[in-house]
Protein backbone atom coordinates (compact mmCIF):
# COMPACT_ATOMS: atom_id res chain seq x y z
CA UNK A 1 12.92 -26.70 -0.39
CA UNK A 2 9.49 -25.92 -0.75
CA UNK A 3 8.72 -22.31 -1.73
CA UNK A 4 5.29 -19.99 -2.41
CA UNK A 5 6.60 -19.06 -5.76
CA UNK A 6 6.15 -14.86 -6.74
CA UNK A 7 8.62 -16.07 -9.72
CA UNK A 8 10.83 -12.95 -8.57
CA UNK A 9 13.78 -14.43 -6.75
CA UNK A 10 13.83 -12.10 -3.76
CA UNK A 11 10.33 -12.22 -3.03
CA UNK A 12 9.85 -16.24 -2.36
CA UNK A 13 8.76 -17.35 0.43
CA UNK A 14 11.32 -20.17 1.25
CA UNK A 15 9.68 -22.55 3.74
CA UNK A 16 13.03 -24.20 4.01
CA UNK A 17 14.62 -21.56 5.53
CA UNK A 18 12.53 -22.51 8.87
CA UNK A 19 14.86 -25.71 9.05
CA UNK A 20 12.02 -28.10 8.72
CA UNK A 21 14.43 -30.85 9.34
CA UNK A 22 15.95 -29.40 11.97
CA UNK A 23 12.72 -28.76 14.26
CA UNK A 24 11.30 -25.08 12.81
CA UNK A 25 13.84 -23.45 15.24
CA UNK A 26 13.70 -19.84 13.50
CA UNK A 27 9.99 -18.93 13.36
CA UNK A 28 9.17 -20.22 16.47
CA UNK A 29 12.53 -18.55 18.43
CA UNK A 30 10.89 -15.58 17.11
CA UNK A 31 6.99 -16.09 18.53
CA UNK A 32 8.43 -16.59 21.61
CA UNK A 33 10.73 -13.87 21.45
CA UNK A 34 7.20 -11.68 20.47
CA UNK A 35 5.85 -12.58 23.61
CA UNK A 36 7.82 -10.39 25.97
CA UNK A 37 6.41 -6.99 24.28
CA UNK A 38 2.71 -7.94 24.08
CA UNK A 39 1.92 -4.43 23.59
CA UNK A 40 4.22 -3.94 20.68
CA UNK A 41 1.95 -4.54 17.77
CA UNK A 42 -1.35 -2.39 17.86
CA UNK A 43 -4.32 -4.52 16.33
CA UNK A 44 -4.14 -2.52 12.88
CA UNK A 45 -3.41 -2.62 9.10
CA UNK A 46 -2.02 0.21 6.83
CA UNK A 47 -3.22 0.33 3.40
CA UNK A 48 -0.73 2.43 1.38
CA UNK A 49 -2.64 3.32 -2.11
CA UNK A 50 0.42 5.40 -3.74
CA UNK A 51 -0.48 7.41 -6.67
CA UNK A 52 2.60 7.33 -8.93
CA UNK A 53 3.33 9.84 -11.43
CA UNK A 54 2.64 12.69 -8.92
CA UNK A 55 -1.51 13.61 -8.83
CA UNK A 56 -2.85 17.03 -8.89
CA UNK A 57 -3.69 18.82 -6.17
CA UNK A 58 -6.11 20.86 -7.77
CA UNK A 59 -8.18 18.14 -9.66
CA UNK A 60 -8.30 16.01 -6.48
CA UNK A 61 -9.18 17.65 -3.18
CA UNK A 62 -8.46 21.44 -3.68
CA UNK A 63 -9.72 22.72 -6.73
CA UNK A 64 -9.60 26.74 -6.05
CA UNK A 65 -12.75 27.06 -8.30
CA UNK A 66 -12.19 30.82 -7.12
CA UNK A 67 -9.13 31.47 -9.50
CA UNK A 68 -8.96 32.21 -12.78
CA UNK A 69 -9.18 29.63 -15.93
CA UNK A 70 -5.51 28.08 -15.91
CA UNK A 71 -5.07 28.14 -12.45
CA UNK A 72 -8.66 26.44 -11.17
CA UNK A 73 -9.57 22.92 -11.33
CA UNK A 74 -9.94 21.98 -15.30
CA UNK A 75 -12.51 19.52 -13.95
CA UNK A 76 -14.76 21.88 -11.76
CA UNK A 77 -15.70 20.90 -8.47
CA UNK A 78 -18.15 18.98 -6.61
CA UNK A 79 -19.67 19.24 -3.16
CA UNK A 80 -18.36 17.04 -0.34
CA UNK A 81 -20.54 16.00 2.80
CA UNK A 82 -18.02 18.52 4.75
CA UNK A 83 -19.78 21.84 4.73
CA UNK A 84 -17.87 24.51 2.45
CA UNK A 85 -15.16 21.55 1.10
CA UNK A 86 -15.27 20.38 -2.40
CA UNK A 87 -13.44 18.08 -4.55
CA UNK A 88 -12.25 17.87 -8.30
CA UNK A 89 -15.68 16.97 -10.13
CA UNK A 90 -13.83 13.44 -11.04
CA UNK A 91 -14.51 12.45 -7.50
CA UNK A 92 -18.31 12.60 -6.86
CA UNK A 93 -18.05 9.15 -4.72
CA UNK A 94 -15.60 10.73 -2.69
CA UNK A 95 -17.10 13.82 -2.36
CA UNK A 96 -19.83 11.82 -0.07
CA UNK A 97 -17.47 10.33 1.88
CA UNK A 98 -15.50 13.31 2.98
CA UNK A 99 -16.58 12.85 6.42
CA UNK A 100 -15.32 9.58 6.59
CA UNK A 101 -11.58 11.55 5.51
CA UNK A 102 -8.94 13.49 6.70
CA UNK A 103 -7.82 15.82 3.67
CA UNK A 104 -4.60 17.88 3.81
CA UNK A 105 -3.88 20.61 2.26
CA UNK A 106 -0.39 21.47 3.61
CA UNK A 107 1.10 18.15 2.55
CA UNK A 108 4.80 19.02 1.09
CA UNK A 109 7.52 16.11 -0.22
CA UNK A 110 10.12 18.71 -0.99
CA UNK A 111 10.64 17.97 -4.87
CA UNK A 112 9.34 17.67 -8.06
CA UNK A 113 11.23 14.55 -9.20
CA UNK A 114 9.98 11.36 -9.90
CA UNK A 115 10.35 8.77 -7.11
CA UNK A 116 8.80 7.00 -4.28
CA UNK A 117 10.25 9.09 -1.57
CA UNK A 118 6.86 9.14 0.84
CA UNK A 119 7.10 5.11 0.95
CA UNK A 120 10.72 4.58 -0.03
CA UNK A 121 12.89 7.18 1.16
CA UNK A 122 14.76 9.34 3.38
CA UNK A 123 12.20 9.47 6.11
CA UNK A 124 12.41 5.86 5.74
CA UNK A 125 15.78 5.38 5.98
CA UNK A 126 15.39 4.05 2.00
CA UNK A 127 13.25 1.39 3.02
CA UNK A 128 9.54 0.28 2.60
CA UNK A 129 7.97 1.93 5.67
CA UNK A 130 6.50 -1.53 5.54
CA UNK A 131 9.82 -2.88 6.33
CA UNK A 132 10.63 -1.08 9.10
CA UNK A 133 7.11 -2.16 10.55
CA UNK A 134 7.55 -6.13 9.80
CA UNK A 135 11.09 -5.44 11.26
CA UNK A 136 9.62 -4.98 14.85
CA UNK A 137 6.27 -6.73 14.09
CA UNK A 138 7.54 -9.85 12.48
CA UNK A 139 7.78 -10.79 8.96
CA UNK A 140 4.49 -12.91 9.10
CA UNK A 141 1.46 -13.00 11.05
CA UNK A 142 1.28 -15.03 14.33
CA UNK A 143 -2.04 -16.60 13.54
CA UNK A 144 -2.46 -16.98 9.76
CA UNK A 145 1.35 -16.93 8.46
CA UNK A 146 0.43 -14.65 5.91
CA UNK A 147 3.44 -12.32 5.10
CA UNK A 148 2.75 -8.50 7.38
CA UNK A 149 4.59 -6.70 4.61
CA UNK A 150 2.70 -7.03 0.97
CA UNK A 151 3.43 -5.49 -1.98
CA UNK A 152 0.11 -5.10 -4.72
CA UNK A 153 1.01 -4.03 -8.25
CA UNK A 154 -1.62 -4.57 -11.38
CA UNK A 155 -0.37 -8.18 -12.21
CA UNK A 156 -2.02 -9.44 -9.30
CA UNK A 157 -5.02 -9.86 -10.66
CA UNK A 158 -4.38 -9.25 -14.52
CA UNK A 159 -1.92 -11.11 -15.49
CA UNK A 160 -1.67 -9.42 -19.44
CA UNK A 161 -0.77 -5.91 -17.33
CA UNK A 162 2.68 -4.30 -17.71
CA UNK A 163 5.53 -4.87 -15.24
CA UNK A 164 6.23 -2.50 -13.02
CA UNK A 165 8.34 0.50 -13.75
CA UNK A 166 11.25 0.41 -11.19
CA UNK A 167 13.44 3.29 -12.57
CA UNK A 168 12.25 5.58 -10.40
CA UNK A 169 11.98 3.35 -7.14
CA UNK A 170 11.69 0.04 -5.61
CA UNK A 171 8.84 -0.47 -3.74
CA UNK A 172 10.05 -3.60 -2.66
CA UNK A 173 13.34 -1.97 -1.12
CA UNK A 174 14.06 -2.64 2.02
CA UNK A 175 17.12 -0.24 2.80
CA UNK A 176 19.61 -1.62 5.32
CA UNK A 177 17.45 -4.18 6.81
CA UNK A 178 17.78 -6.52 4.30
CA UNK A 179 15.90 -8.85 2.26
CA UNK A 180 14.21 -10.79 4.93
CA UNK A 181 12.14 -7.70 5.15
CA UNK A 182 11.44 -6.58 1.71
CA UNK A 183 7.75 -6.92 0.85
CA UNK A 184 6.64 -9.88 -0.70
CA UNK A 185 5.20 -8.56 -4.22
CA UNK A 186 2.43 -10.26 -5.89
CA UNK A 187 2.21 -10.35 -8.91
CA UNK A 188 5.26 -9.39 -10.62
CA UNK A 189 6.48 -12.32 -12.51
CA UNK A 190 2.94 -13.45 -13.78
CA UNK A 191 -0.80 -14.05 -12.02
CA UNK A 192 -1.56 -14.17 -8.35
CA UNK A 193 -2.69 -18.03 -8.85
CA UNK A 194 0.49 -19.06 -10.03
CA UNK A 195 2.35 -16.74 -8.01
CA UNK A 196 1.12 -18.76 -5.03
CA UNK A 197 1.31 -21.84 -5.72
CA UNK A 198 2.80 -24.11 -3.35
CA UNK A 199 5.10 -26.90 -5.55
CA UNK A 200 8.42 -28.09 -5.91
CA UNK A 201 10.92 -26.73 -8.48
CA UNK A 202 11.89 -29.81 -11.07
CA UNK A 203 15.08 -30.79 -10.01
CA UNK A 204 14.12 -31.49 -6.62
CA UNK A 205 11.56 -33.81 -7.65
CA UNK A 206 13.83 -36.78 -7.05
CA UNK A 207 13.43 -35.25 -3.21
CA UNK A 208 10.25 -35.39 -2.51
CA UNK A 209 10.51 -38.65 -0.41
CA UNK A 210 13.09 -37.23 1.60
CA UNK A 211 11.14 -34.10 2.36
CA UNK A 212 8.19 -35.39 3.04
CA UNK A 213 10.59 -37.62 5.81
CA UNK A 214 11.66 -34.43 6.78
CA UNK A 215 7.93 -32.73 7.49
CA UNK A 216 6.77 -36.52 9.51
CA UNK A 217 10.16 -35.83 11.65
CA UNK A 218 9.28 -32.10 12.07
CA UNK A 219 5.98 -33.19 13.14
CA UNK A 220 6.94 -35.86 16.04
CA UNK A 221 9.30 -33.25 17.55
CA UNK A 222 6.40 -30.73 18.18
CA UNK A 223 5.49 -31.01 21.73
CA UNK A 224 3.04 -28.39 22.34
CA UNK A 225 3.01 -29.11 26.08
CA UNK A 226 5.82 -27.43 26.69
CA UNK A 227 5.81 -23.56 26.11
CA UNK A 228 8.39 -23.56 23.67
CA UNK A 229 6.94 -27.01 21.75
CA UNK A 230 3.60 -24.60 21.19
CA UNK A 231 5.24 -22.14 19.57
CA UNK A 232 6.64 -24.96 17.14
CA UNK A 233 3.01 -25.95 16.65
CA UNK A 234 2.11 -22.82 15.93
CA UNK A 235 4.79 -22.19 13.12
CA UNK A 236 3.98 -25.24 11.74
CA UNK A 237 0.39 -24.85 11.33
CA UNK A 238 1.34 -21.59 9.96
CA UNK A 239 3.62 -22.94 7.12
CA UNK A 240 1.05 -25.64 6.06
CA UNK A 241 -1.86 -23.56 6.35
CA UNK A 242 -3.95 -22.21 3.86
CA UNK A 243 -2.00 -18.89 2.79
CA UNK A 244 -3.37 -18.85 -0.71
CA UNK A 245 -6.87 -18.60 -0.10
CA UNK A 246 -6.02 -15.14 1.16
CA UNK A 247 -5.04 -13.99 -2.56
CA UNK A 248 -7.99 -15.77 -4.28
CA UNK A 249 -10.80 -13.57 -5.50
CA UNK A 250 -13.05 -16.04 -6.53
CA UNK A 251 -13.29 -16.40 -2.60
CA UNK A 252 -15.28 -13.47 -2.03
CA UNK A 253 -18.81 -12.86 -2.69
CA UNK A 254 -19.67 -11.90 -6.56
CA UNK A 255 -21.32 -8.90 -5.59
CA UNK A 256 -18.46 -7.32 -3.50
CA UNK A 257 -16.03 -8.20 -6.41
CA UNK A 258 -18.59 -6.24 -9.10
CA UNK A 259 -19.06 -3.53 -6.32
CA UNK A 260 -15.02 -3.16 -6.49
CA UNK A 261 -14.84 -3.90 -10.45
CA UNK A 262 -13.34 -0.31 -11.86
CA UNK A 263 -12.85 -2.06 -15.23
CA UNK A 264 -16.41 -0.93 -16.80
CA UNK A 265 -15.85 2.50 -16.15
CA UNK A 266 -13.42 3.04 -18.68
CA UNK A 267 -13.26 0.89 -22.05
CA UNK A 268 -9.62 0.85 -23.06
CA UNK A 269 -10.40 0.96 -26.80
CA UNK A 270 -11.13 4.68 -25.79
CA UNK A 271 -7.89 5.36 -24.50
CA UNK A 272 -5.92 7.32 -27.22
CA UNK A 273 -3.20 5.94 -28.26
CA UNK A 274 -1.25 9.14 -29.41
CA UNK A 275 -0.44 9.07 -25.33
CA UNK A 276 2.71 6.93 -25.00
CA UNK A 277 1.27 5.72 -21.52
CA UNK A 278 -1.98 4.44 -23.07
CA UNK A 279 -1.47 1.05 -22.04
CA UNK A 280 -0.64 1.53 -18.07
CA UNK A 281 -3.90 3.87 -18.20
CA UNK A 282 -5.41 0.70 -19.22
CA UNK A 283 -4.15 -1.40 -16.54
CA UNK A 284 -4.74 0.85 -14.04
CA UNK A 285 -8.41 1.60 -14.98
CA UNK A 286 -9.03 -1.93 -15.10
CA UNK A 287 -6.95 -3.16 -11.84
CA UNK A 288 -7.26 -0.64 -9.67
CA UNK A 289 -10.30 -1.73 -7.48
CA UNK A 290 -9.65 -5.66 -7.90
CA UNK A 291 -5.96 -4.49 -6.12
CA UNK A 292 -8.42 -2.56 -3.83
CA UNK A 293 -10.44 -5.81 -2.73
CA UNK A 294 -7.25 -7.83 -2.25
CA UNK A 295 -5.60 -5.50 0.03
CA UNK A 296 -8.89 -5.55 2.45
CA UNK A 297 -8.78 -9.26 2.02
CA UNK A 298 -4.90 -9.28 3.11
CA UNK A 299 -5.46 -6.98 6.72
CA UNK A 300 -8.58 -8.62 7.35
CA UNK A 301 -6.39 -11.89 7.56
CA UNK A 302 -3.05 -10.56 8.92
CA UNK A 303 -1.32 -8.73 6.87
CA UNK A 304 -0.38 -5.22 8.17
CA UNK A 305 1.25 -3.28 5.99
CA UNK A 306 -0.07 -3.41 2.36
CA UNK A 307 1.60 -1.04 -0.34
CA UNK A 308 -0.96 -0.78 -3.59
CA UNK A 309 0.21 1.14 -6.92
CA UNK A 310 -1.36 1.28 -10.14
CA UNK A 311 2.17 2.36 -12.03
CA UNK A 312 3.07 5.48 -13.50
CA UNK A 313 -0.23 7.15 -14.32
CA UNK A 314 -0.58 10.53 -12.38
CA UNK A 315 1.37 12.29 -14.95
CA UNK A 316 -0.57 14.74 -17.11
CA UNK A 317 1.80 16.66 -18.42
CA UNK A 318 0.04 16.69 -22.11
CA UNK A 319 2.85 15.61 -23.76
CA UNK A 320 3.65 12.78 -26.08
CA UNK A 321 3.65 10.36 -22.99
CA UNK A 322 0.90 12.06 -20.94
CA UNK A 323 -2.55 12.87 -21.25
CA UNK A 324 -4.10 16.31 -20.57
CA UNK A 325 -5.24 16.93 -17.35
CA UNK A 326 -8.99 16.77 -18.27
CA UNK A 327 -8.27 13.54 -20.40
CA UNK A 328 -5.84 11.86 -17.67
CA UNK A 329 -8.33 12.41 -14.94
CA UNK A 330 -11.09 10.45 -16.94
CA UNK A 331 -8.70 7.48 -17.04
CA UNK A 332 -7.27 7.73 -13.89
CA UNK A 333 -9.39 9.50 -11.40
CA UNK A 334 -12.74 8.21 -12.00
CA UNK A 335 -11.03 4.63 -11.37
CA UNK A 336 -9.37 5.59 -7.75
CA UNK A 337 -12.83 7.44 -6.99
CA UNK A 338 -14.62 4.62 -7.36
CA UNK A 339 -12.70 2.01 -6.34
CA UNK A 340 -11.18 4.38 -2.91
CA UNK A 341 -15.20 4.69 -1.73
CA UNK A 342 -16.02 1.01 -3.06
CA UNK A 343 -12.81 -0.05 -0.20
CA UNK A 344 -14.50 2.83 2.14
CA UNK A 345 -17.79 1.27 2.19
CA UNK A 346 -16.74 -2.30 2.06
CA UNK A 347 -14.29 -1.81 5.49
CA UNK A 348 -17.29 0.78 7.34
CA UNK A 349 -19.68 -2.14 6.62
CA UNK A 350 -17.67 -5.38 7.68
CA UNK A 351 -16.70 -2.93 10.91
CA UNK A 352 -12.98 -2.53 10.41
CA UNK A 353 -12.90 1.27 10.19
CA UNK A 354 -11.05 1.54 13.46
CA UNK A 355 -8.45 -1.36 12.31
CA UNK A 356 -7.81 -0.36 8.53
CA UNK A 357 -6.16 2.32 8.44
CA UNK A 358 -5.91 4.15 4.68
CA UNK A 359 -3.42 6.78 3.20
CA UNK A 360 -3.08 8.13 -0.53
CA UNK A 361 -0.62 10.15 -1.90
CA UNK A 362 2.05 10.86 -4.64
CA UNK A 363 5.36 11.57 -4.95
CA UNK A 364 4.88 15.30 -5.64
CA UNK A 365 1.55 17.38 -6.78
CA UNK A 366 1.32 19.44 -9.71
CA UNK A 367 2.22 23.06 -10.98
CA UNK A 368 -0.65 25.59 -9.91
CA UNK A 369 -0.39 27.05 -13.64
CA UNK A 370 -1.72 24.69 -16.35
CA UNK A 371 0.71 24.65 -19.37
CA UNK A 372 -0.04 25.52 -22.49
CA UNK A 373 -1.07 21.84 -23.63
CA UNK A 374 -3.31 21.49 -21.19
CA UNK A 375 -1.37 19.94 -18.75
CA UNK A 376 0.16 20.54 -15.71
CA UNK A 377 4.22 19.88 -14.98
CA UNK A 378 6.32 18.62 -11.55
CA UNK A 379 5.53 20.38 -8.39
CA UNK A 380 7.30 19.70 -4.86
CA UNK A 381 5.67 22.44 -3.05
CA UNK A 382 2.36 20.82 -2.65
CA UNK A 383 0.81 17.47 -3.10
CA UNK A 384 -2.61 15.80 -2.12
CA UNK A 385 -3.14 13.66 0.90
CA UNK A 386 -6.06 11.97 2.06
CA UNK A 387 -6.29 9.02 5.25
CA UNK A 388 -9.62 7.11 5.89
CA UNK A 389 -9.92 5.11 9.26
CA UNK A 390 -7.99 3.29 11.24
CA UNK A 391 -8.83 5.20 14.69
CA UNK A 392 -7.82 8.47 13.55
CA UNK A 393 -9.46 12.09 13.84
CA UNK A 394 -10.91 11.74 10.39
CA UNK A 395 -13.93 13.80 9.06
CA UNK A 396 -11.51 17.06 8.52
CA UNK A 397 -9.89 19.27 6.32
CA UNK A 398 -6.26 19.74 7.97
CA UNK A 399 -4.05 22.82 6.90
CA UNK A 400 -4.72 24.72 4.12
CA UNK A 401 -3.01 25.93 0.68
CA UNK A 402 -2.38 29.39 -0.57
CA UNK A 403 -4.60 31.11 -3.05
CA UNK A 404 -3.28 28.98 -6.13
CA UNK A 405 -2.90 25.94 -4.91
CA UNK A 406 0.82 26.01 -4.82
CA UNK A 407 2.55 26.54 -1.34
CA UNK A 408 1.22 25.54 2.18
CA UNK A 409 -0.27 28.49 3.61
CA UNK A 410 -0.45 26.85 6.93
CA UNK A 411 2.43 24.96 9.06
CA UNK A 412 3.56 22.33 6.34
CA UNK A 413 2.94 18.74 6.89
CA UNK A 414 6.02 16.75 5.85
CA UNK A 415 6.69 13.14 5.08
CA UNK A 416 8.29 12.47 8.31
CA UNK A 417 5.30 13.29 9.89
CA UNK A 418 3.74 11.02 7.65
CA UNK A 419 5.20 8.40 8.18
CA UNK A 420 4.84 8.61 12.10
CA UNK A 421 1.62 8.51 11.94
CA UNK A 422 1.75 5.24 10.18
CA UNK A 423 4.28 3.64 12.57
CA UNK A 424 2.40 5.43 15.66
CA UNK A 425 -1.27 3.78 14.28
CA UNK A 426 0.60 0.26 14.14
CA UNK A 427 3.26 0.37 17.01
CA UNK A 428 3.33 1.61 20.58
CA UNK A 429 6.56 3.42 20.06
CA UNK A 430 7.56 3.11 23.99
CA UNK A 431 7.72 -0.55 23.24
CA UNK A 432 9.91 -0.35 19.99
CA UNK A 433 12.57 1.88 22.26
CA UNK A 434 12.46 -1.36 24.37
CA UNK A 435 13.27 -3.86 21.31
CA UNK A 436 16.68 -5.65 21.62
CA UNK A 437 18.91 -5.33 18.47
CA UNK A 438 17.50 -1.86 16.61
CA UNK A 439 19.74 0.74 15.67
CA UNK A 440 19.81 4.46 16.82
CA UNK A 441 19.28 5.23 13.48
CA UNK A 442 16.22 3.27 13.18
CA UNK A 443 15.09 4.11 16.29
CA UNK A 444 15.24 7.55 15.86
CA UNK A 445 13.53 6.41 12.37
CA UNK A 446 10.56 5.23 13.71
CA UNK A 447 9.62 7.31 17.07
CA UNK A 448 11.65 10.54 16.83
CA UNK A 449 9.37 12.44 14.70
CA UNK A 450 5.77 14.12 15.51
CA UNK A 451 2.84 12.70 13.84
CA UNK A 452 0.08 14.56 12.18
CA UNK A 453 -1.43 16.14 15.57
CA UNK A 454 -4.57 16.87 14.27
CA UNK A 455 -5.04 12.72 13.46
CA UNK A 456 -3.83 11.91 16.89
């Protein structure tokens, strides 16, 4: 068995499962099975940034600088390149990319509690959204046989960075579809470059003979003049193919990697330690546009779904475990700023705007009142949403919020609808009724509800 080790047992990549021995019979039976919906898989990536701990609406895209103190933006505001729109002052990058965006301000996910629900949840029949994407689109691409359905946390490219919290949610979860289809995380168990290294565990050392028998016999059965042999070739070349390369940084040019680099902007000696979450503010100051990089590098080469979190930073409650909000936002906004327009600029310049398609969010926004610490506590009513690219109506502000910031004073824009227009942007969804062996309740999952009509 040869595996791409992640060191997490559910998320190798077991290259013996494709019955090397046995003539790769299950990757191939499934490119040729691909080829009877040609139109099922649109030509597009999703880039899921989440933003766990919940973010403020206020500080980020809807600051209300006409309230009172308490209620407005602690940050102030900045201009955007939308006429009469502004942003939290942390986000002066973003502010001159607005026209490249699609912010909405009648996003609602129901509840204040900590979770993953708008990637893992209900609308997702507790699954990745990912997985119910790779579940119709295939587990890995066709060309590259790198995995569609990534996972990105900050020990993929810091290896001294905490593990992720999974209390309040998997990410890697893939609901009822099982484990085939869970994301493959990078990262968790140690750094990317081990994580992908191709090798053979210890006791199966004394086997190397007999697999390398095995991949010669493999080899002589291919015969890619028949329709079927091709698609044999083509798994193979896919399993011995360069898969790695795709997570290596020191691949790509030094000055895209410094434009990315979020680490100078904060120096972690500075973050105060009295906040029990110092240490994931580090990590996610210093990770956050590295992560960034790596999940353009993944959909330019295949991948299309990527899920990228930071942790659980968005939490300013100004307690004994969270900053302020005008503290937090320092360590954690200026970070996604820059490294959310360093990924907007990087995908508008290599012309993959109409391909990549970006979304960030949180589990829940924040209270319209700031408390008396300085902070503000859960809010379901209202939480910030912004999408960048991938062939939608960007360049708008959609729906709007009442006058503090804490309902949606327009029709309310759910997760379900969410989460359509992900699967819509990826999938033609008359196809996926057409796809042998899905459930009603998946089906129902995936092209039942209305996307966001204004991205459409």
């Amino acid at each position: 068995m040869i595996e791409l080790i992640d060191r997490s047992r559910r998320s190798a990549l077991r290259i013996g499962a494709l019955g090397l021995g046995g003539g790769i019979l299950n990757l191939p039976e499934f490119l040729a099975a691909k080829s009877i919906h040609p139109g099922l898989v649109k030509d597009r990536s999703v880039v899921f940034l989440f933003m766990h701990g919940g973010p403020s609406q206020t500080e980020t895209f809807d600051p209300k600088m006409d309230q009172p103190s308490g209620i407005r933006s602690a940050t102030g505001e900045v201009a955007t390149s939308l006429p009469g729109v502004t942003f939290g002052a942390t986000f002066p990058k973003l502010a001159k990319l607005a026209h490249k965006l699609a912010i909405v301000r009648s996003f609602t996910t129901g509840t204040g509690a900590h979770d993953i629900k708008p990637i893992v949840g209900k609308n997702s029949l507790g699954a990745n959204i990912g997985s119910l994407y790779s579940r119709v689109a295939g587990t890995n691409d066709l060309r590259s046989g790198l995995p569609k359905n990534i996972a990105l946390y900050p020990k993929a490219v810091d290896p001294d960075a905490m593990p992720m919290i999974k209390k309040f949610g998997d990410f890697a979860d893939p609901g009822p579809l099982g484990a085939a289809y869970s994301p493959y995380e990078v990262g968790e168990g140690g750094s990317m470059q081990s994580d992908m290294t191709l090798r053979l565990a210890k006791d199966r050392m004394e086997n190397r003979r007999a697999l390398l028998q095995d991949l010669d016999t493999a080899r002589r059965r291919l015969d890619v003049g028949k329709t079927v042999g091709g698609f044999q070739a083509q798994a193979f070349d896919m399993i011995l193919g360069g898969i790695s390369d795709a997570f290596d940084l020191s691949k790509e040019d030094a000055k895209t990697v410094a434009r990315y680099d979020t680490a100078p902007l904060v120096n972690p000696a500075s973050i105060r330690k009295k906040w029990a979450n110092h240490e994931r503010y580090r990590d996610h100051s210093q990770t956050i546009g590295k992560l960034m990089l790596l999940a353009r590098r993944l959909c330019e080469r295949g991948a299309g779904f990527v899920t990228v979190t930071t942790n659980f930073v968005w939490d300013m409650h100004a307690d004994k475990n969270n900053a302020t909000v005008t503290e937090g936002m320092e360590y954690v906004g200026a970070p996604f700023d820059h490294a959310v327009s360093a990924f907007i600029e990087d995908v508008e310049a290599r012309g993959l705007s109409e391909k990549i398609l970006l979304v960030c969010c949180g589990e829940m926004g924040r209270n319209p009142v700031i408390n008396k610490n300085g902070g503000r506590d859960h809010w379901g009513k209202l939480a910030p949403l912004i999408l960048y690219g991938g062939g939608l109506k960007t360049g708008q502000v959609i729906g709007r919020s009442d006058r503090k910031g804490g309902e949606p004073d327009s029709n309310p824009i759910q997760m379900e609808n969410l989460t359509a227009t992900l699967l819509h942007s990826l999938l033609d969804p008359g196809e996926v009724r057409l796809v042998d062996g899905l459930s009603n309740e998946m089906l129902s999952a995936m092209t039942s509800p209305s996307p966001i009509r204004e991205l459409m």
